[in-house]
N, C-alpha and C. Protein backbone atom coordinates (compact mmCIF):
# COMPACT_ATOMS: atom_id res chain seq x y z
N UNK A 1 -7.94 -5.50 18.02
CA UNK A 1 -8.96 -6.23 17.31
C UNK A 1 -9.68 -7.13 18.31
N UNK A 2 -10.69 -7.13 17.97
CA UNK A 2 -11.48 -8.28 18.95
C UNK A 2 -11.82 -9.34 18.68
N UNK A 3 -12.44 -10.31 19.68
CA UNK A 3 -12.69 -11.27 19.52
C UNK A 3 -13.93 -11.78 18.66
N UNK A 4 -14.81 -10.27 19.11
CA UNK A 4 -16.17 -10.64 18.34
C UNK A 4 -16.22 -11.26 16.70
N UNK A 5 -15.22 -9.94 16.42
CA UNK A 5 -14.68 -10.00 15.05
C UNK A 5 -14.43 -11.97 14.25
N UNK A 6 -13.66 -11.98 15.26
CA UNK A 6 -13.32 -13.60 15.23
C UNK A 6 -14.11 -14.47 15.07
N UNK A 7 -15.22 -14.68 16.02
CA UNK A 7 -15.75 -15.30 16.36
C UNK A 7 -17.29 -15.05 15.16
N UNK A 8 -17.62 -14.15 14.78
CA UNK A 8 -18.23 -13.54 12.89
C UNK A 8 -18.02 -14.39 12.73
N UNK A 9 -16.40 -14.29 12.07
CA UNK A 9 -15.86 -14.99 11.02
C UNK A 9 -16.09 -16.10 10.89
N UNK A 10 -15.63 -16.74 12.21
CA UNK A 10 -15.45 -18.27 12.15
C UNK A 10 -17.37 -18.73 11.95
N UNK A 11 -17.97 -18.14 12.45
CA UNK A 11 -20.19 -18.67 12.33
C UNK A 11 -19.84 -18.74 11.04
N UNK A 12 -19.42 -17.43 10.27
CA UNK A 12 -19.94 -17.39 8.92
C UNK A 12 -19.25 -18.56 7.85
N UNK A 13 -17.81 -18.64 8.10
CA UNK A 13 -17.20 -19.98 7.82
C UNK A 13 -17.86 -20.99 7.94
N UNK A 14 -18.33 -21.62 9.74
CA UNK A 14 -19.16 -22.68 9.83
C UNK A 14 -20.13 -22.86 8.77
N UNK A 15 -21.12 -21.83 8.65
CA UNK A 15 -22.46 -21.56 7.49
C UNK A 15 -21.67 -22.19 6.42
N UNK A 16 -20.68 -21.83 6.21
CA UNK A 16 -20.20 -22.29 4.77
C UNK A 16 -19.81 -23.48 4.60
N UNK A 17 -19.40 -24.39 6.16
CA UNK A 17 -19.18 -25.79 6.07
C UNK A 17 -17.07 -25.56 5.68
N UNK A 18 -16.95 -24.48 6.22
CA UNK A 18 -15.64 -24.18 6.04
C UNK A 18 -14.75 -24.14 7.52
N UNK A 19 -13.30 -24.02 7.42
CA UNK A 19 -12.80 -23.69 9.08
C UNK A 19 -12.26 -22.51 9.39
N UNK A 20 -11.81 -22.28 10.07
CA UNK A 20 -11.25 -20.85 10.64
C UNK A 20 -9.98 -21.10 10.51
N UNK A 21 -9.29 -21.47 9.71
CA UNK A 21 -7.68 -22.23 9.90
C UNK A 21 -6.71 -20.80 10.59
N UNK A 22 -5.24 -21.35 10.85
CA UNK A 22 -4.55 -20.39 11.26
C UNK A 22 -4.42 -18.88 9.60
N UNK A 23 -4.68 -19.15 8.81
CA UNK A 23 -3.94 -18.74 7.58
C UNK A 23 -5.11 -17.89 7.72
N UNK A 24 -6.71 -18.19 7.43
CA UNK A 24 -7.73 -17.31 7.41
C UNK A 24 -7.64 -16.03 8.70
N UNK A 25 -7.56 -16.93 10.14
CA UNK A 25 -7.14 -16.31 10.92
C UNK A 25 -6.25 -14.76 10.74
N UNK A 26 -5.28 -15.10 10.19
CA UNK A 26 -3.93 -14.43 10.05
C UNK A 26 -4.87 -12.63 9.12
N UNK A 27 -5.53 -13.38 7.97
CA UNK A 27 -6.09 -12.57 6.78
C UNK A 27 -7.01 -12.17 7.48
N UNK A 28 -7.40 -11.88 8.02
CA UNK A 28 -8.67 -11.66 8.79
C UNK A 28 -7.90 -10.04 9.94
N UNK A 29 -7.03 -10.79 10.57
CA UNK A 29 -6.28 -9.96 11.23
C UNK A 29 -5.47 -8.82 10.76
N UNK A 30 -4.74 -9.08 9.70
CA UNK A 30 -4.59 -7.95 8.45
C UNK A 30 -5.57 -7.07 8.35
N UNK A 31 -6.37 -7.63 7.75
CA UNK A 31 -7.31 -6.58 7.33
C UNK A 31 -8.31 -5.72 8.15
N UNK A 32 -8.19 -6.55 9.50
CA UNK A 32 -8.85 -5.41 10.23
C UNK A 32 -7.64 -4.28 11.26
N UNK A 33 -6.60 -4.99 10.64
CA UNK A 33 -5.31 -3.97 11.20
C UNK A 33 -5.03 -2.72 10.23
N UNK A 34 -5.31 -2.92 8.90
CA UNK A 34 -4.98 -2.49 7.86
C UNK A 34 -5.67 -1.57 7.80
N UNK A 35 -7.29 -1.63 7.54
CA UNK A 35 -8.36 -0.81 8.19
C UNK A 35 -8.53 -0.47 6.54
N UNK A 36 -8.24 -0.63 5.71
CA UNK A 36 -8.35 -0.06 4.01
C UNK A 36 -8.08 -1.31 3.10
N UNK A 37 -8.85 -1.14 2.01
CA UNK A 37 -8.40 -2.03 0.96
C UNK A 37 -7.19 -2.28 0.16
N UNK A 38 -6.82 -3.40 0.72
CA UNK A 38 -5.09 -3.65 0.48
C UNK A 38 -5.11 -4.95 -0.69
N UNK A 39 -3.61 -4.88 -1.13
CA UNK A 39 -3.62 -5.63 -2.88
C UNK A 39 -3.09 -6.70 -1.79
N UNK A 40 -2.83 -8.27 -2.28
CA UNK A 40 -2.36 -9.50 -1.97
C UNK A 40 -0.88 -9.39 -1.63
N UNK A 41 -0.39 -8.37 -2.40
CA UNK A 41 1.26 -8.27 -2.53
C UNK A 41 1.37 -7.44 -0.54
N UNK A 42 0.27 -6.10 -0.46
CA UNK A 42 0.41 -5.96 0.99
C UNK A 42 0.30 -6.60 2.02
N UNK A 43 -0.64 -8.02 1.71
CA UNK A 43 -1.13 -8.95 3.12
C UNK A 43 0.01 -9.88 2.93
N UNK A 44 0.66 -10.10 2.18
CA UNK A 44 2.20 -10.82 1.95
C UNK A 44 3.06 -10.35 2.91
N UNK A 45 3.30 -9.10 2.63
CA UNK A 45 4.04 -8.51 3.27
C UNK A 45 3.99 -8.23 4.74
N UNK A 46 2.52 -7.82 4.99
CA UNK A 46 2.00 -8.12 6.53
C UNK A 46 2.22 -9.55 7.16
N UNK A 47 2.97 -10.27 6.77
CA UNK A 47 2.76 -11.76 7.80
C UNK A 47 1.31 -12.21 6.86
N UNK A 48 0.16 -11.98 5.69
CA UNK A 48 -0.57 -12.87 6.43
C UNK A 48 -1.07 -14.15 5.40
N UNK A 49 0.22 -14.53 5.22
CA UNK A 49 0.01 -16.12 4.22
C UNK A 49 1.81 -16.48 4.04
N UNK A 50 1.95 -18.08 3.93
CA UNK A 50 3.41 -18.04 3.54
C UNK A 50 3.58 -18.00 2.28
N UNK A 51 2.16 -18.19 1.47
CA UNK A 51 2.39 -18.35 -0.12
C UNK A 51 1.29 -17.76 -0.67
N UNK A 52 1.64 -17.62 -2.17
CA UNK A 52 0.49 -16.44 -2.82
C UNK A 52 -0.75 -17.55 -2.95
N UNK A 53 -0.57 -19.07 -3.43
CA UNK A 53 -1.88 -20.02 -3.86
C UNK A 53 -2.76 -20.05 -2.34
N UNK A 54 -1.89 -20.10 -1.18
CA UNK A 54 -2.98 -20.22 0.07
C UNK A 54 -3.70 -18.78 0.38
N UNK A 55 -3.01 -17.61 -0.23
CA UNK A 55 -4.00 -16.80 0.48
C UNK A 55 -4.62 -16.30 -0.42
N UNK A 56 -4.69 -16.81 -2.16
CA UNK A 56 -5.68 -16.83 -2.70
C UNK A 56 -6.78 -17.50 -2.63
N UNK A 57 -6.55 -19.04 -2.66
CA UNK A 57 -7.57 -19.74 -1.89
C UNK A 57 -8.41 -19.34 -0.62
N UNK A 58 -7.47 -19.26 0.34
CA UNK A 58 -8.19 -18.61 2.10
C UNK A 58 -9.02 -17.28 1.51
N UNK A 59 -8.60 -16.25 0.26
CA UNK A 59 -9.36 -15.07 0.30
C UNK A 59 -10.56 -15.41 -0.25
N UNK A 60 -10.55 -16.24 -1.24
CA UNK A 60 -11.75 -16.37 -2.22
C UNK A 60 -12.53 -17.36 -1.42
N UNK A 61 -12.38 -18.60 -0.02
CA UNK A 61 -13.33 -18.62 0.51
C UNK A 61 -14.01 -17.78 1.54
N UNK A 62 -13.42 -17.04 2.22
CA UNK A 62 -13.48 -15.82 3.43
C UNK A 62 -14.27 -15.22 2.23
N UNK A 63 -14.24 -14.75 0.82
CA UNK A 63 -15.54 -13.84 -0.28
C UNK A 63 -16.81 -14.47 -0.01
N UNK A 64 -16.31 -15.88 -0.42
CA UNK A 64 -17.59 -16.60 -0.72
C UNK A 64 -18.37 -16.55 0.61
N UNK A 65 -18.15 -16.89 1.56
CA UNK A 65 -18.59 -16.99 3.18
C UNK A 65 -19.06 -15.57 3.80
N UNK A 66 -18.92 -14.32 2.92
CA UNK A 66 -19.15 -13.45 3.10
C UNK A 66 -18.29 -12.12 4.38
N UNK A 67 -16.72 -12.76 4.67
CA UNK A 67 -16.12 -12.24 4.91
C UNK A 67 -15.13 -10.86 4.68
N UNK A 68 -15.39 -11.43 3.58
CA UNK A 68 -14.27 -10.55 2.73
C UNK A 68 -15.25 -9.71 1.62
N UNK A 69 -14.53 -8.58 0.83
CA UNK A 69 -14.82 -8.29 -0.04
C UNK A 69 -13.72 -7.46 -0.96
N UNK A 70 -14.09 -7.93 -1.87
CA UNK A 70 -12.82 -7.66 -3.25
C UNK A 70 -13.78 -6.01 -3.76
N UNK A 71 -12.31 -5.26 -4.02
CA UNK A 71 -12.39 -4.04 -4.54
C UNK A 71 -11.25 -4.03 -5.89
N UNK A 72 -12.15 -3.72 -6.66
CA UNK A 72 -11.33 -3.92 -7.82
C UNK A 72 -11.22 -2.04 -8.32
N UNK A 73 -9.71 -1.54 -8.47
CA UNK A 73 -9.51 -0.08 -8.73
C UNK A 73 -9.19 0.24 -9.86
N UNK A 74 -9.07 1.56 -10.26
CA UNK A 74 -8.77 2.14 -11.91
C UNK A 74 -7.34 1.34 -12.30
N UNK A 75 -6.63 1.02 -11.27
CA UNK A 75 -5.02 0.46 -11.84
C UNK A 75 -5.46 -1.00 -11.91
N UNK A 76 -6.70 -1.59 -12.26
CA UNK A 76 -6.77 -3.05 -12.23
C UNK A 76 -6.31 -3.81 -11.58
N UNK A 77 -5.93 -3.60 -9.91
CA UNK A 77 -5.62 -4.17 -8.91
C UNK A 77 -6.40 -4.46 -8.13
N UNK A 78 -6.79 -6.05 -7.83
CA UNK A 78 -7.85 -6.14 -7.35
C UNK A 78 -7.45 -5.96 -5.75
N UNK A 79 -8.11 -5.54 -4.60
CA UNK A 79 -7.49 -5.25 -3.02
C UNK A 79 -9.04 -5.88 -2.42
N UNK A 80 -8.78 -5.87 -1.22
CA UNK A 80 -9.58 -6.99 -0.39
C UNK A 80 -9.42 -6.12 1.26
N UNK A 81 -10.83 -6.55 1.45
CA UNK A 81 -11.24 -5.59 2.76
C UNK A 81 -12.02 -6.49 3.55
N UNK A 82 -12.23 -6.07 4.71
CA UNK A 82 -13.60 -6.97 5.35
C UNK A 82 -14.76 -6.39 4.90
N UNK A 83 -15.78 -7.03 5.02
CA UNK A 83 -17.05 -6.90 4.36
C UNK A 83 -17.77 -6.25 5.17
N UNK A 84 -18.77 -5.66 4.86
CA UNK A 84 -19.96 -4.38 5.09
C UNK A 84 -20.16 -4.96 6.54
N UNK A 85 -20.48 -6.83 6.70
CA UNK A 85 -20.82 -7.83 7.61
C UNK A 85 -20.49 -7.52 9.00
N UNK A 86 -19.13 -7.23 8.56
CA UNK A 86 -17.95 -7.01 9.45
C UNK A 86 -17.51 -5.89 10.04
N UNK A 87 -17.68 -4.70 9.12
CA UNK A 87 -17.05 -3.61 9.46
C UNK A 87 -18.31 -2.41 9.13
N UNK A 88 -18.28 -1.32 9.27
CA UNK A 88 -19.11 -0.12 9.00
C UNK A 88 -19.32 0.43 7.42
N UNK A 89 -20.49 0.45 7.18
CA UNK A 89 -20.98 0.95 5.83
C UNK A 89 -19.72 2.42 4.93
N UNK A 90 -19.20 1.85 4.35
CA UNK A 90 -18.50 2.88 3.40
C UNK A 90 -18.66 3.13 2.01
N UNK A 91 -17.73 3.82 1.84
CA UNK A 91 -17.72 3.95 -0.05
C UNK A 91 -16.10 3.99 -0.21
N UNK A 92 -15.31 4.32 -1.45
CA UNK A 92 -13.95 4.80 -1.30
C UNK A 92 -13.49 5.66 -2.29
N UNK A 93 -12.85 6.38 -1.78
CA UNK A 93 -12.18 7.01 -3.40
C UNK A 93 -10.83 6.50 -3.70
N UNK A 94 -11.00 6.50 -5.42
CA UNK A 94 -10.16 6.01 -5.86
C UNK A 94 -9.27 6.92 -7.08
N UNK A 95 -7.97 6.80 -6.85
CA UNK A 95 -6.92 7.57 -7.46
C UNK A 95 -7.05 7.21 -8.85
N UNK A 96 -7.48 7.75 -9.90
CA UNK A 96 -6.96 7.08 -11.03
C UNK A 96 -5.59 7.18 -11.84
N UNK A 97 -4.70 8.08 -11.11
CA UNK A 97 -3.34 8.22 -11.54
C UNK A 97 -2.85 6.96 -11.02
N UNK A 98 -2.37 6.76 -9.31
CA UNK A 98 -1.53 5.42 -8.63
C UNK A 98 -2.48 4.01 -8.34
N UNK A 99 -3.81 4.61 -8.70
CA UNK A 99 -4.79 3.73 -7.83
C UNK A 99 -4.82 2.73 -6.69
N UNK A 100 -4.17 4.13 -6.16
CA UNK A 100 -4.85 4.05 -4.38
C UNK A 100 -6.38 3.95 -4.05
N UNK A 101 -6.71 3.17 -3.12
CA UNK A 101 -8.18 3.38 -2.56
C UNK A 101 -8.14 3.99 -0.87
N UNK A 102 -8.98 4.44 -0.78
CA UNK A 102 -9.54 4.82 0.62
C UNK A 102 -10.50 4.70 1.06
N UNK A 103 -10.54 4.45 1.94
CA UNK A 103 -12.30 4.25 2.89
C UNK A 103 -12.86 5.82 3.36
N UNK A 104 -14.12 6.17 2.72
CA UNK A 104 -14.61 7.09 2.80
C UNK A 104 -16.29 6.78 3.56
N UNK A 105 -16.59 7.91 4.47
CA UNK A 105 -18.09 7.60 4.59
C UNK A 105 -18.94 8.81 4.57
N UNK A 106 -19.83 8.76 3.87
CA UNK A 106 -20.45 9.69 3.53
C UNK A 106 -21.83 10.61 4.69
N UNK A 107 -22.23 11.89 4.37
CA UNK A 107 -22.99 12.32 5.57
C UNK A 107 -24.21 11.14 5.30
N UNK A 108 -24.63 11.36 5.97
CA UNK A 108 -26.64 10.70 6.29
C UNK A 108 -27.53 11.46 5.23
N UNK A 109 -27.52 12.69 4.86
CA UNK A 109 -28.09 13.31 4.17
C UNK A 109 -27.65 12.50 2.86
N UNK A 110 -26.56 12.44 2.13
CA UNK A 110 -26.07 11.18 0.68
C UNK A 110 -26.94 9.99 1.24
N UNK A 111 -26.57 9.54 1.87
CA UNK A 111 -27.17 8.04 2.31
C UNK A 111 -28.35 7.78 2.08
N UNK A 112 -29.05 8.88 2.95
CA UNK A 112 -30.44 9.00 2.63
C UNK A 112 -31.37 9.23 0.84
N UNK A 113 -30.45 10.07 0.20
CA UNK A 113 -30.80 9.78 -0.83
C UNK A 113 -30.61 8.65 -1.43
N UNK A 114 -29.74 8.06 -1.17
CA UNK A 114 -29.34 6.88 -2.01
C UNK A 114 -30.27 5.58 -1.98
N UNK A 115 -30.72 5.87 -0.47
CA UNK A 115 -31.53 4.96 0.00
C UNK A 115 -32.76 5.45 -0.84
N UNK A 116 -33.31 6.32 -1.20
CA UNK A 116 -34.31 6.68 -1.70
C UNK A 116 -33.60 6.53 -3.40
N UNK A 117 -33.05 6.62 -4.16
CA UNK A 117 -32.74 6.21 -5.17
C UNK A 117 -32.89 4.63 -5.45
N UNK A 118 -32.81 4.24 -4.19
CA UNK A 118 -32.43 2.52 -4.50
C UNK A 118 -33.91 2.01 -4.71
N UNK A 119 -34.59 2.88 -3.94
CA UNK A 119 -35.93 2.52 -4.14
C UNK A 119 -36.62 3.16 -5.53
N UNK A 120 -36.58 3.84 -6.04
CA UNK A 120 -36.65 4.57 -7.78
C UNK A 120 -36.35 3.48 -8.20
N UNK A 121 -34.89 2.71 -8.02
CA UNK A 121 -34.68 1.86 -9.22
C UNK A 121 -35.35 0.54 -9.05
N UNK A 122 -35.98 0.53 -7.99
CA UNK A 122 -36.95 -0.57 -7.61
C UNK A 122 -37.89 -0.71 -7.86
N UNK A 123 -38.61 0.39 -8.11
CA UNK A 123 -40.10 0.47 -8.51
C UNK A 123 -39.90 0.85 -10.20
N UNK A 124 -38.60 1.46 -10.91
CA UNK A 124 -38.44 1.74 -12.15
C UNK A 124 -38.17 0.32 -13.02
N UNK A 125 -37.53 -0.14 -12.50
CA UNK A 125 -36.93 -1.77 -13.26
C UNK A 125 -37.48 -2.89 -12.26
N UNK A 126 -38.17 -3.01 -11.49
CA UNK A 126 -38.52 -4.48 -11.42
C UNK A 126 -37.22 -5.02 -9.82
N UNK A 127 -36.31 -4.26 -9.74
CA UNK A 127 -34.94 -5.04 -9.64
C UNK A 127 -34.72 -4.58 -8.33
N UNK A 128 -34.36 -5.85 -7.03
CA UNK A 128 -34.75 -6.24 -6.02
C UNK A 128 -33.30 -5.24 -5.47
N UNK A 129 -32.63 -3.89 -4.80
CA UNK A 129 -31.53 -3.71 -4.66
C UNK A 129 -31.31 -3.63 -3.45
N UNK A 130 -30.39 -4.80 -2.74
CA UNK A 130 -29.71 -4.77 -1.95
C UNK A 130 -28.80 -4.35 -1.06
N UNK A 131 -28.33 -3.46 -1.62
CA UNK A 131 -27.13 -2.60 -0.76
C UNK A 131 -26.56 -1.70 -2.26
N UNK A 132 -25.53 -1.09 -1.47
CA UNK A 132 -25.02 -0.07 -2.72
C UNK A 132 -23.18 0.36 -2.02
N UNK A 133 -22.65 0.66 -3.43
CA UNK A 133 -20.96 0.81 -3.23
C UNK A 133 -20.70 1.92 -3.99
N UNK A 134 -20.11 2.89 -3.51
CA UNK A 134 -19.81 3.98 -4.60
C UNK A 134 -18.02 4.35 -4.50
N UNK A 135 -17.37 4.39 -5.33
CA UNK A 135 -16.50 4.90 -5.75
C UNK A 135 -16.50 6.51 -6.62
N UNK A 136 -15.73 7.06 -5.45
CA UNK A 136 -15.99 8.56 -6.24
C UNK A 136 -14.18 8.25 -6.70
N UNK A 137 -13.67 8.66 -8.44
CA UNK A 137 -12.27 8.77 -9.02
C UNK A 137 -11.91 10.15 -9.14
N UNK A 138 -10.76 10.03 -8.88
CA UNK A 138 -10.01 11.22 -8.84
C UNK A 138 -8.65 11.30 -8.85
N UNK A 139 -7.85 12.33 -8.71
CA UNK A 139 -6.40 12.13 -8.01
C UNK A 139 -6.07 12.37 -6.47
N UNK A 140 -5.38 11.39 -6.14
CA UNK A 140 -5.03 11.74 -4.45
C UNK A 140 -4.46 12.99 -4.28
N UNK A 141 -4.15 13.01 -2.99
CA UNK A 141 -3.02 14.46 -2.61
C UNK A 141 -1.37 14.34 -3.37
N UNK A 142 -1.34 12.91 -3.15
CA UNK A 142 0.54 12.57 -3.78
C UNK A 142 0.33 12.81 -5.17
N UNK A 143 -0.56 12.73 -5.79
CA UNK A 143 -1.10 12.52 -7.67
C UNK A 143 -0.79 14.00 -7.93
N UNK A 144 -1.91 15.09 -7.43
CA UNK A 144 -1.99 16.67 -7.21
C UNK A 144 -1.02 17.46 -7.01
N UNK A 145 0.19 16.79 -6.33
CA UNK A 145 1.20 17.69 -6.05
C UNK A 145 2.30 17.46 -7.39
């Protein structure tokens, strides 16, 4: 992991009038070790909080500051990733049997439409769209067998 990474984080914190504490630190490092959207119970387990109230707190400001981003799956588990900010444009699929997620990225040819869809719904509704997230559901390979 690098430093650059770090050093994001901590500007975008500053912007927020927030710090880089050791605990954010730690969550930060998880998740770019982790490389996928992981539930609170996994970054526990990774080293990266001593208690569930601090690394709810540390997650939900690292959201707000635009670090983080919450993925909420078919098993109503909400999991937490670094943000678009941070890391490379994806989508994920999601299991709806175990609800597992995965980081998926799609060809240029999807993209490109989408990008051209985003603009349809821009000129159709009025409505300013910013970016886009897709979840394709399904069953994994462990679900299938």
């Amino acid at each position: 992991m690098s430093d650059d990474l770090h050093d994001l984080v901590s500007t975008q914190l500053r912007r927020a009038r927030q710090r880089y504490t050791p605990g954010r630190r730690a969550i930060i490092a998880s998740l770019a070790t982790l490389r996928r959207p992981v539930t609170v119970t996994e970054l526990t387990d990774g080293g990266a909080a001593s208690s569930i109230s601090s690394l709810y707190r540390n997650l939900s400001v690292l959201e707000q500051c635009g670090s983080v981003r919450r993925v909420v799956s078919s098993d109503d588990l909400t999991r937490y990733e670094l943000s678009e900010a941070l890391s490379e444009h994806h989508h994920h699929v999601v299991c709806s049997h175990c609800g597992t997620v995965a980081d998926i990225t799609l060809p240029p040819t999807v993209e490109d439409a989408l990008a051209k869809a985003s603009v349809l719904a821009q000129n159709l509704h009025g409505f300013r769209v910013d970016g886009h997230h897709i979840e394709l559901v399904g069953a994994c390979a462990a679900c299938t067998n």
